[in-house]
N, C-alpha and C. Protein backbone atom coordinates (compact mmCIF):
# COMPACT_ATOMS: atom_id res chain seq x y z
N UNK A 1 -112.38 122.24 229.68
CA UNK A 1 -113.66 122.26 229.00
C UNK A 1 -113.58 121.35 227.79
N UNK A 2 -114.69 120.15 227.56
CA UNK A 2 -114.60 119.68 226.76
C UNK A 2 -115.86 119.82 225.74
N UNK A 3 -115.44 120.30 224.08
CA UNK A 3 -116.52 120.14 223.37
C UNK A 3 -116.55 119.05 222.76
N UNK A 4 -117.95 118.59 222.38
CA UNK A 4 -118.15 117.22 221.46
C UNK A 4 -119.51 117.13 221.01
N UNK A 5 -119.70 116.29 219.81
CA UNK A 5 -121.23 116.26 219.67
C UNK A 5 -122.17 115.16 220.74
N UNK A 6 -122.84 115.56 220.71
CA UNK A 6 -124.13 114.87 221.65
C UNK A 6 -124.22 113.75 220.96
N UNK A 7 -125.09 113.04 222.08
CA UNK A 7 -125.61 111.60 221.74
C UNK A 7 -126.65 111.27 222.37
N UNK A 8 -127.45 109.88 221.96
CA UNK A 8 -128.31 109.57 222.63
C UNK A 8 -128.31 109.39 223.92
N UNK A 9 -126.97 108.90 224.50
CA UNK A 9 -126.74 109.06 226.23
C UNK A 9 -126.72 110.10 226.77
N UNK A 10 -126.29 111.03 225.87
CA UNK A 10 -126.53 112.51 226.77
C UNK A 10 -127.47 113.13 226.67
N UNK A 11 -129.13 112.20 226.46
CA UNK A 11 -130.52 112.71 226.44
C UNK A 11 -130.86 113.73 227.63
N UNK A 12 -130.55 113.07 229.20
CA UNK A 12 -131.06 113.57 230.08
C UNK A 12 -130.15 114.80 230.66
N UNK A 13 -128.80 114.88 230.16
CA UNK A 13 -128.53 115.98 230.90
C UNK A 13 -128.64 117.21 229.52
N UNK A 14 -128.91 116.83 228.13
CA UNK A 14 -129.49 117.46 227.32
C UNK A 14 -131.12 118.32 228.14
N UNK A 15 -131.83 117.12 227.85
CA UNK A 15 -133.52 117.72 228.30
C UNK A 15 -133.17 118.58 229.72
N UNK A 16 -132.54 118.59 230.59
CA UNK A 16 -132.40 119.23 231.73
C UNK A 16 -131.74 120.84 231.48
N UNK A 17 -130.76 120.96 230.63
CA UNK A 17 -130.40 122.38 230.44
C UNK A 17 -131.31 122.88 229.03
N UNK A 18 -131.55 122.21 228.09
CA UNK A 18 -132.60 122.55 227.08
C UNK A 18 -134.00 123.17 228.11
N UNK A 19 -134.18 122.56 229.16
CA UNK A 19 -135.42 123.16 230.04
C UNK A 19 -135.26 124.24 230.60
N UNK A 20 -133.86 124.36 231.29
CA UNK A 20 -133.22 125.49 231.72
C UNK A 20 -133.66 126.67 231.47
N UNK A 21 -132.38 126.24 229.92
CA UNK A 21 -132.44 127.60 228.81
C UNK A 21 -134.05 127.97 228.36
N UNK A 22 -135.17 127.15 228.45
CA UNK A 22 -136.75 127.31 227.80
C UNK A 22 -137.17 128.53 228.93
N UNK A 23 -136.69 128.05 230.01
CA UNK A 23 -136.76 129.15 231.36
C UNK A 23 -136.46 129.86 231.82
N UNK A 24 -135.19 129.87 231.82
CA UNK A 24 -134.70 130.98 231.99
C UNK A 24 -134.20 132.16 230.79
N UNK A 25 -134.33 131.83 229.02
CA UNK A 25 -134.07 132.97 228.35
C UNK A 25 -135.16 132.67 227.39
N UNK A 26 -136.25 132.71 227.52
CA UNK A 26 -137.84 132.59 227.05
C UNK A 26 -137.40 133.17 225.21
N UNK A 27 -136.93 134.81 225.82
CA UNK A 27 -137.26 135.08 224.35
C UNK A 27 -135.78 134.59 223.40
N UNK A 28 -134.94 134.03 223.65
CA UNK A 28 -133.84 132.97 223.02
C UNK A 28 -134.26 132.04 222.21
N UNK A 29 -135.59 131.57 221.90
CA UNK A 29 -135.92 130.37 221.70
C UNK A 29 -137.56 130.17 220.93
N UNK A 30 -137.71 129.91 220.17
CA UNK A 30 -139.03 129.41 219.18
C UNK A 30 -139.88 128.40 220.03
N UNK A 31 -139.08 127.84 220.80
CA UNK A 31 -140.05 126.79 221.40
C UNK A 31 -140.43 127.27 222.83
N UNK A 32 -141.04 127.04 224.05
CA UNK A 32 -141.64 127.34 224.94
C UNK A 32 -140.93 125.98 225.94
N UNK A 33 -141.10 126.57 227.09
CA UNK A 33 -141.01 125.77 228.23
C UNK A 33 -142.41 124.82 227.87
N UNK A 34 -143.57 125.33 228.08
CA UNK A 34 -144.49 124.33 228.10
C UNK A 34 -144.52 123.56 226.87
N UNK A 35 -144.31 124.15 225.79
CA UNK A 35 -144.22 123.16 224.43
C UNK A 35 -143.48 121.82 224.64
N UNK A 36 -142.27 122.01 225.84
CA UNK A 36 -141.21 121.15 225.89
C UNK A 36 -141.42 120.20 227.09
N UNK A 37 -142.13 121.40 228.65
CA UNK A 37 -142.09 120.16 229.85
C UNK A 37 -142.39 118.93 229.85
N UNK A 38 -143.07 118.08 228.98
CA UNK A 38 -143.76 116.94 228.44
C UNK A 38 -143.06 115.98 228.01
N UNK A 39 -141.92 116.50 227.46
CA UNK A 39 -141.23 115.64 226.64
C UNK A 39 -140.32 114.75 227.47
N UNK A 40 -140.31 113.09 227.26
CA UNK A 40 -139.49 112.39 228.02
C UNK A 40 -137.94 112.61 227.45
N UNK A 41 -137.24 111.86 228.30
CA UNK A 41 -135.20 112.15 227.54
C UNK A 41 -135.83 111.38 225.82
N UNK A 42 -136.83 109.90 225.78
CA UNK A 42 -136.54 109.56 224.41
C UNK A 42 -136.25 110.63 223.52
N UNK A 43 -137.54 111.48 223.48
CA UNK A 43 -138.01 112.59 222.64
C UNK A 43 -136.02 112.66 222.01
N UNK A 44 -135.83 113.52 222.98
CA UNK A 44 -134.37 114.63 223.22
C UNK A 44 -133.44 113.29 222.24
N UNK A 45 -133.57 111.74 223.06
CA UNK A 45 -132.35 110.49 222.22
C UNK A 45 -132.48 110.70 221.23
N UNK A 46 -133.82 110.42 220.87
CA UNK A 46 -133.89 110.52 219.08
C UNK A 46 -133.05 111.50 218.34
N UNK A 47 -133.73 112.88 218.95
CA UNK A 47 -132.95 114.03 218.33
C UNK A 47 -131.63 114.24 218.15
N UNK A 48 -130.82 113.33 219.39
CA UNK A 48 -129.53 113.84 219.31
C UNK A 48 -128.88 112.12 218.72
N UNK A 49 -129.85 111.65 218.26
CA UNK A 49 -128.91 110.28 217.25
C UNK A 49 -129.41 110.47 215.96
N UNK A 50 -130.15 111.44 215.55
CA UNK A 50 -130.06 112.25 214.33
C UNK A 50 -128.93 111.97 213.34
N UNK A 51 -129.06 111.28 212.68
CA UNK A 51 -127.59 111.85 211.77
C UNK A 51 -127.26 113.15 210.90
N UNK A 52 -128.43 113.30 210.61
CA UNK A 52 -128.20 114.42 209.69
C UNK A 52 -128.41 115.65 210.51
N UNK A 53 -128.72 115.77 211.82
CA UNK A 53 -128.59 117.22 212.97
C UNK A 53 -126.85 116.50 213.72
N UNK A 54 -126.22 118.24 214.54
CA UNK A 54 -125.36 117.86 214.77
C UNK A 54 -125.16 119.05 216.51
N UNK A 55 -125.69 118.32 216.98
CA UNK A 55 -125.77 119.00 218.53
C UNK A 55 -124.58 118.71 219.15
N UNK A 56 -124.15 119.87 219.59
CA UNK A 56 -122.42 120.29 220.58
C UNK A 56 -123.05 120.48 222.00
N UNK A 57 -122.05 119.68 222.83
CA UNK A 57 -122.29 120.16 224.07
C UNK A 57 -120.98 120.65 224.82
N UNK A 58 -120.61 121.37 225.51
CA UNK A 58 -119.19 122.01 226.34
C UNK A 58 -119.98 121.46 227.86
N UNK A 59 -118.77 120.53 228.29
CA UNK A 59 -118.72 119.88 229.58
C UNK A 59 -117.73 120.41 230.41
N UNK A 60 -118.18 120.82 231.64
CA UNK A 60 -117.45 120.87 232.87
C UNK A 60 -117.34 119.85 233.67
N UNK A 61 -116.04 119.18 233.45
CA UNK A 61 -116.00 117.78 234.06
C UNK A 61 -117.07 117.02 233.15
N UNK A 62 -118.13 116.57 234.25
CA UNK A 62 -119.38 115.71 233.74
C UNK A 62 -120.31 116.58 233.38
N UNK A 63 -120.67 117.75 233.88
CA UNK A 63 -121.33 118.30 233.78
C UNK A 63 -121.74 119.27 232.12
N UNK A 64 -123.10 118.79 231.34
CA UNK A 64 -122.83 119.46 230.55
C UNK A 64 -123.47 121.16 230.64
N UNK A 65 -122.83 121.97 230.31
CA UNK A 65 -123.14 123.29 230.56
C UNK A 65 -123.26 124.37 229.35
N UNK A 66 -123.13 123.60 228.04
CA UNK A 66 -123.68 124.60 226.71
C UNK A 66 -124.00 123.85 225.57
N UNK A 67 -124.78 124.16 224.96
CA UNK A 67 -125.43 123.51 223.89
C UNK A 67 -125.15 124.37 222.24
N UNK A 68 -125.22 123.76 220.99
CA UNK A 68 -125.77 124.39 220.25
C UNK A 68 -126.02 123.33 218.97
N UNK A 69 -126.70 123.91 217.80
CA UNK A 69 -127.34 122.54 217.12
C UNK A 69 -126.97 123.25 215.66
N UNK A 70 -126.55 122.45 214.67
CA UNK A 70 -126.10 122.96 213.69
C UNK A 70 -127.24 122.02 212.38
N UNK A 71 -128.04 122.38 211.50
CA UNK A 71 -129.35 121.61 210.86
C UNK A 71 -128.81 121.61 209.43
N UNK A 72 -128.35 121.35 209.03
CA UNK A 72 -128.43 121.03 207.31
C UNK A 72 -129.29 121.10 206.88
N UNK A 73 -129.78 121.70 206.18
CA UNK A 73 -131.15 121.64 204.98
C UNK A 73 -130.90 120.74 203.90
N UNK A 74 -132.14 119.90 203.93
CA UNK A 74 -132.37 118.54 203.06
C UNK A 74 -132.86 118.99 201.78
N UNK A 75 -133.66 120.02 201.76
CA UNK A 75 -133.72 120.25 200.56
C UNK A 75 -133.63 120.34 199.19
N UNK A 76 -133.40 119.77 198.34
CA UNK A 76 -132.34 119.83 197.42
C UNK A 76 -131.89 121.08 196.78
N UNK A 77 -132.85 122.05 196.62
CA UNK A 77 -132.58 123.58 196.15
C UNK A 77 -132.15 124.08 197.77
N UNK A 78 -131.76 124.00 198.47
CA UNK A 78 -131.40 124.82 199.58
C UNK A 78 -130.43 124.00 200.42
N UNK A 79 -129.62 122.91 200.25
CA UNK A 79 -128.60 121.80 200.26
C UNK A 79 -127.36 122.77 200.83
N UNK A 80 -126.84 124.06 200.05
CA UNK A 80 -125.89 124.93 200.27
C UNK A 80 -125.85 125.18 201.66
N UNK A 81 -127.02 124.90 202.31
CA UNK A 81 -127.28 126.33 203.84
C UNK A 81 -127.34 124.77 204.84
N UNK A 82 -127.16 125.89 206.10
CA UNK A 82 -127.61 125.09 207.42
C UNK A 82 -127.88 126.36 208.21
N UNK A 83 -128.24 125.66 208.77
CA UNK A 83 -128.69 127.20 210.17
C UNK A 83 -128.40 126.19 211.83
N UNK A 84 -128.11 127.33 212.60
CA UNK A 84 -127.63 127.19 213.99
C UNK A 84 -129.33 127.68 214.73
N UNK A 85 -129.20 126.44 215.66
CA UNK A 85 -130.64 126.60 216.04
C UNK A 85 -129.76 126.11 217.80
N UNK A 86 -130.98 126.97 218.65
CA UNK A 86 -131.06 126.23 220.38
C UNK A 86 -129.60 126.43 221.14
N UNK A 87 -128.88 127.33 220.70
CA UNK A 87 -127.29 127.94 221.24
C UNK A 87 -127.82 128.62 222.33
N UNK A 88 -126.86 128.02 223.69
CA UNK A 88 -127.70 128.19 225.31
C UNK A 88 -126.03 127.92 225.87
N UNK A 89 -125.61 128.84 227.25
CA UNK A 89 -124.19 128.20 228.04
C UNK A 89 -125.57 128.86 229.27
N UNK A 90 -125.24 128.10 229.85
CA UNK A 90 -125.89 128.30 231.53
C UNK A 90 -125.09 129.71 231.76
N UNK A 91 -125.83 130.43 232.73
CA UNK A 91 -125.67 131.36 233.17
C UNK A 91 -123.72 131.31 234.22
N UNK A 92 -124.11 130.50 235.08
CA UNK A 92 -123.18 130.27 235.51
C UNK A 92 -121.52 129.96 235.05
N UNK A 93 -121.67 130.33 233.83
CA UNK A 93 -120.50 129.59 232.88
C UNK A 93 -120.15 130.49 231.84
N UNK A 94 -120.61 131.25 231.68
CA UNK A 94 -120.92 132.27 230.26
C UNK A 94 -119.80 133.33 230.95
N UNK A 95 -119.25 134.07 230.11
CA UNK A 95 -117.68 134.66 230.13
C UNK A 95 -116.53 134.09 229.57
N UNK A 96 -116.70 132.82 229.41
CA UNK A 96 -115.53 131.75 229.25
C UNK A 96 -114.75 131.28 228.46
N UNK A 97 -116.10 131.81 227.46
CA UNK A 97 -115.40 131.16 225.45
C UNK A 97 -116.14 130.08 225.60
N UNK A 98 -116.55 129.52 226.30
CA UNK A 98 -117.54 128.73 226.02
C UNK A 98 -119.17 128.67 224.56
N UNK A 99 -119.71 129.68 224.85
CA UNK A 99 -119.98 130.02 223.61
C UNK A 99 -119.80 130.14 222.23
N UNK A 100 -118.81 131.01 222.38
CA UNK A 100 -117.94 131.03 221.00
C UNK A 100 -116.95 129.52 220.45
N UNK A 101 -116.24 128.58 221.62
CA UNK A 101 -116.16 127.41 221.13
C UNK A 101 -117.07 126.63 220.95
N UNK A 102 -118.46 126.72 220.79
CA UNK A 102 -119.41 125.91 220.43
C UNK A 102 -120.16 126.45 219.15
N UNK A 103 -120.27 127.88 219.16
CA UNK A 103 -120.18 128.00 217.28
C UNK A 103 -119.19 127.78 217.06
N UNK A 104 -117.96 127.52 217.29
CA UNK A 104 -117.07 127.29 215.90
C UNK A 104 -116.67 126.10 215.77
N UNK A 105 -117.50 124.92 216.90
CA UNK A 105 -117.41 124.19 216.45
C UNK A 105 -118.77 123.50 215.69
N UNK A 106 -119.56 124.20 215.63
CA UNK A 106 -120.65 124.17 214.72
C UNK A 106 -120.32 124.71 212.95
N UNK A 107 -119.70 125.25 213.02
CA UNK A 107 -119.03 126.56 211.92
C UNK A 107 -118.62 125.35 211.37
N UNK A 108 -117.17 124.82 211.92
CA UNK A 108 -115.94 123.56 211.62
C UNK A 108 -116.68 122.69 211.08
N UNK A 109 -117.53 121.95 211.43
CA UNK A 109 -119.06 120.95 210.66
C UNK A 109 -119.56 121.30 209.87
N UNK A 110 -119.69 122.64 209.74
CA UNK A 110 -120.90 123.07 208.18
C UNK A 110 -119.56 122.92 207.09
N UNK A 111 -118.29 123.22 207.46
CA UNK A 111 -117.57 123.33 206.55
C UNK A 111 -117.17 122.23 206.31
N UNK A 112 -116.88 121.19 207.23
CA UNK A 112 -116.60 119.82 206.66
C UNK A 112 -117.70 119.63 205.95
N UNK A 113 -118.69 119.53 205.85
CA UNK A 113 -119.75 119.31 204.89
C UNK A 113 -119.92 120.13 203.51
N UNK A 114 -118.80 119.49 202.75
CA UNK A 114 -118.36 120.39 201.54
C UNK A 114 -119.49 120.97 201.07
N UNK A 115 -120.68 120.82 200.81
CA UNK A 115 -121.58 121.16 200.03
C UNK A 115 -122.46 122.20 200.78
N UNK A 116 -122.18 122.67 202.32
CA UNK A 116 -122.72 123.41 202.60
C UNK A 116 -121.50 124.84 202.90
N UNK A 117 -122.57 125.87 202.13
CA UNK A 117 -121.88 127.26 201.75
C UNK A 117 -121.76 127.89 202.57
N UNK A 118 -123.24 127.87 203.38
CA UNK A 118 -123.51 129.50 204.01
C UNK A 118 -124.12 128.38 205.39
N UNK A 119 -123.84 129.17 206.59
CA UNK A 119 -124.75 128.85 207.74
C UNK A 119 -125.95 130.59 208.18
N UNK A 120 -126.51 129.62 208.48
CA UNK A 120 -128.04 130.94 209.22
C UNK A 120 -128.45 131.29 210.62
N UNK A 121 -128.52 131.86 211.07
CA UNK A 121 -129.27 132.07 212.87
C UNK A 121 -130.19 133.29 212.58
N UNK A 122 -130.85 133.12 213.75
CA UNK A 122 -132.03 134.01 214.13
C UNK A 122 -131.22 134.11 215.60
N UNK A 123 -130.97 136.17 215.69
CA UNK A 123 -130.99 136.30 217.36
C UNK A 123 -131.86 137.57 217.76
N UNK A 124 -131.84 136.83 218.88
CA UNK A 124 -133.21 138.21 219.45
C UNK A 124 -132.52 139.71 219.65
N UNK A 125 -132.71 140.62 218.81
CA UNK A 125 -132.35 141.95 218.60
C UNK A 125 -131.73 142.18 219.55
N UNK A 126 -131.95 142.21 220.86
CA UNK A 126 -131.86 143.03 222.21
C UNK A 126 -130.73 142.02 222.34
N UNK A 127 -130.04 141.19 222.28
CA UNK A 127 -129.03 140.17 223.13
C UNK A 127 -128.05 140.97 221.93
N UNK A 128 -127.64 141.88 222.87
CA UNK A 128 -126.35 142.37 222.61
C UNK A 128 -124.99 141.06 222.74
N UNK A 129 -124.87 140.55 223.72
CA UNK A 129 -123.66 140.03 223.79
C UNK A 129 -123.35 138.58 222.79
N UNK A 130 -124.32 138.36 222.51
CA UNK A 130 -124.86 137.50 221.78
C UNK A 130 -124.56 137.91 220.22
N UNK A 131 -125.57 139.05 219.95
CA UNK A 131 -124.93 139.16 218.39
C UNK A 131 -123.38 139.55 218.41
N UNK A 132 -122.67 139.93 219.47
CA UNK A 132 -121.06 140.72 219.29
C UNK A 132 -120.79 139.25 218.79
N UNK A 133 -121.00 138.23 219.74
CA UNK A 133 -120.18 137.07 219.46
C UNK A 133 -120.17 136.47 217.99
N UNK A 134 -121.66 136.51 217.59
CA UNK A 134 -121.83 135.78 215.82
C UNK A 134 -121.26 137.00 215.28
N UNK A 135 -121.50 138.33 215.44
CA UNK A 135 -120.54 139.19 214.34
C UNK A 135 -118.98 138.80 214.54
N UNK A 136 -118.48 138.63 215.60
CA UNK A 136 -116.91 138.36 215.41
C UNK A 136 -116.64 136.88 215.14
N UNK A 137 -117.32 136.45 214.54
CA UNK A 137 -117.10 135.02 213.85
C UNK A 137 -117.34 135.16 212.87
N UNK A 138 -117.68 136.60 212.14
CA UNK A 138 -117.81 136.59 211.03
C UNK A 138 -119.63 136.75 210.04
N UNK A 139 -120.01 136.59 210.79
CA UNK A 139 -121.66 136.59 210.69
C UNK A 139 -122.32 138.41 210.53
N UNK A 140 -123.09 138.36 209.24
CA UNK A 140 -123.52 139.81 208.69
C UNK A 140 -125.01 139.94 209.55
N UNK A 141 -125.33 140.26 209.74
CA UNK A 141 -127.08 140.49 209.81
C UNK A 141 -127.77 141.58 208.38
N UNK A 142 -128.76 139.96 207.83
CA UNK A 142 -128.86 140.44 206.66
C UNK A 142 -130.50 141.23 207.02
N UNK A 143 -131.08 141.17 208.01
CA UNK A 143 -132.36 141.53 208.14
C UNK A 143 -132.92 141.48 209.53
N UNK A 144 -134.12 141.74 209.85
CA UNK A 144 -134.87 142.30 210.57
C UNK A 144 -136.09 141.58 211.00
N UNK A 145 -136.47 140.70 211.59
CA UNK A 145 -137.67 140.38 211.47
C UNK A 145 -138.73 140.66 212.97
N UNK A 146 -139.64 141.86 212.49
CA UNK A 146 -139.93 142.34 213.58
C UNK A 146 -141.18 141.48 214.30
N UNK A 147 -141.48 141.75 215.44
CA UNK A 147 -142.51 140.97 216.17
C UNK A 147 -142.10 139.50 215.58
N UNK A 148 -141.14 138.75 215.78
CA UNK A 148 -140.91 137.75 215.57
C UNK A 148 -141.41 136.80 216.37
N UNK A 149 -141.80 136.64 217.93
CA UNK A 149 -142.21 136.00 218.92
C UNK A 149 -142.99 137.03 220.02
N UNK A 150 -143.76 136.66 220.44
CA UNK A 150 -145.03 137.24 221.42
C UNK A 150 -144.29 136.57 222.71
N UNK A 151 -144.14 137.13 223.83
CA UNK A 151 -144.09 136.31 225.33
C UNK A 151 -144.68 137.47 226.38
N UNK A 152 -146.22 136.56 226.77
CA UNK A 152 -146.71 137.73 228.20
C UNK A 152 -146.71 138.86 227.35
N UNK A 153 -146.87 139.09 225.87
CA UNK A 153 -147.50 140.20 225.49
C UNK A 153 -146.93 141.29 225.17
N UNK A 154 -145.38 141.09 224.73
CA UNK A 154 -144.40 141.63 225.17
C UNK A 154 -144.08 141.04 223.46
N UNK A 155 -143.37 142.03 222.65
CA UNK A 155 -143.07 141.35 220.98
C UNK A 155 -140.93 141.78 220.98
N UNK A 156 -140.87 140.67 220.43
CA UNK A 156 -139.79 140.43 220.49
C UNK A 156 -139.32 140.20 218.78
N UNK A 157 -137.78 141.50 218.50
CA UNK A 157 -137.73 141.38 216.98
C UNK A 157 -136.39 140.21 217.58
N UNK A 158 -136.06 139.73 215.67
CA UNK A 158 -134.81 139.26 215.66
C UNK A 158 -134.13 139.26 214.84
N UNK A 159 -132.94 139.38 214.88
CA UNK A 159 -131.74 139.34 213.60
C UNK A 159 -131.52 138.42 213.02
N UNK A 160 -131.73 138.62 211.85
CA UNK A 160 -131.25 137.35 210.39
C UNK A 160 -129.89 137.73 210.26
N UNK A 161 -128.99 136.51 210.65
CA UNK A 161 -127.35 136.94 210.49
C UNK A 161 -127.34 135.50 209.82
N UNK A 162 -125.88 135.44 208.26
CA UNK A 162 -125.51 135.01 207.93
C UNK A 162 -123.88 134.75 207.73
N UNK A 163 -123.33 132.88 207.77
CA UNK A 163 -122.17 133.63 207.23
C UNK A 163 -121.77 133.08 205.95
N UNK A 164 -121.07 133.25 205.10
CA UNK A 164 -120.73 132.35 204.01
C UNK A 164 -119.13 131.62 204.42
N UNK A 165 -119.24 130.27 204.48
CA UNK A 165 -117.90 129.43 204.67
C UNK A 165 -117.07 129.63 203.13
């Protein structure tokens, strides 16, 4: 298994599991399948030649099979933080450590980035296996935010977990 950050060449097999994950774990995610079906690979290049975003992907062979995106805040009063956004391993792959080596190598980046303190996530209450993993990396859940996302009518809370590097 290889982790590394993304790039603009890895637009299309980016947009292809980013669609995936929009589909198959709906309430995982702020954005929507339809918000996203539209979007060509440019959209996705741009994003992932970002300099200041820092998207991980874990490859099987060629195949990439987990994502996660680590955001620095530009801010100047909020410079300290980043938050972990769009963390997805295909179904087929998940058991593996796959996951967990893609926060920490998101984690490993906030900390090379001397000036950032603390990283942030939002997870959907109910994904048990999910929060075990950010709590044993160290991650508190500082809060609650209920009815956070609507899907089919259906309200979905989520956990504010932090960690301090």
């Amino acid at each position: 298994m290889e982790i590394r950050r993304l790039n603009g060449e890895d637009a299309e097999s980016y947009r292809a599991l980013r669609h995936e994950a929009l589909l198959m774990n709906p309430e995982a995610f702020s954005s929507s399948y339809e918000d996203e079906e539209g979007y060509e690979a440019s959209r996705y290049r741009e994003r992932l030649d970002n300099k200041s975003v820092y998207t991980f992907g874990a490859f099987d062979k060629e195949q990439l099979v987990g994502v996660v995106t680590l955001v620095p805040d530009g801010k100047v009063k909020l410079k300290h933080r980043a938050s972990i956004f769009a963390m997805y391993v295909t179904s087929s792959h998940r058991g593996r450590g796959i996951g967990r080596a893609l926060v920490k190598a998101a984690i490993q980046k906030g900390a090379e980035l001397t000036i950032v303190e603390q990283i942030h996530l939002t997870v959907t209450s109910s994904n048990e296996p999910a929060k075990k993993l950010y709590a044993s990396l160290g991650f508190k859940v500082y809060g609650v935010e209920k009815n956070s996302m609507k899907i089919d009518g259906i309200y979905y809370d989520e956990d504010l977990m932090m960690l301090f590097l």
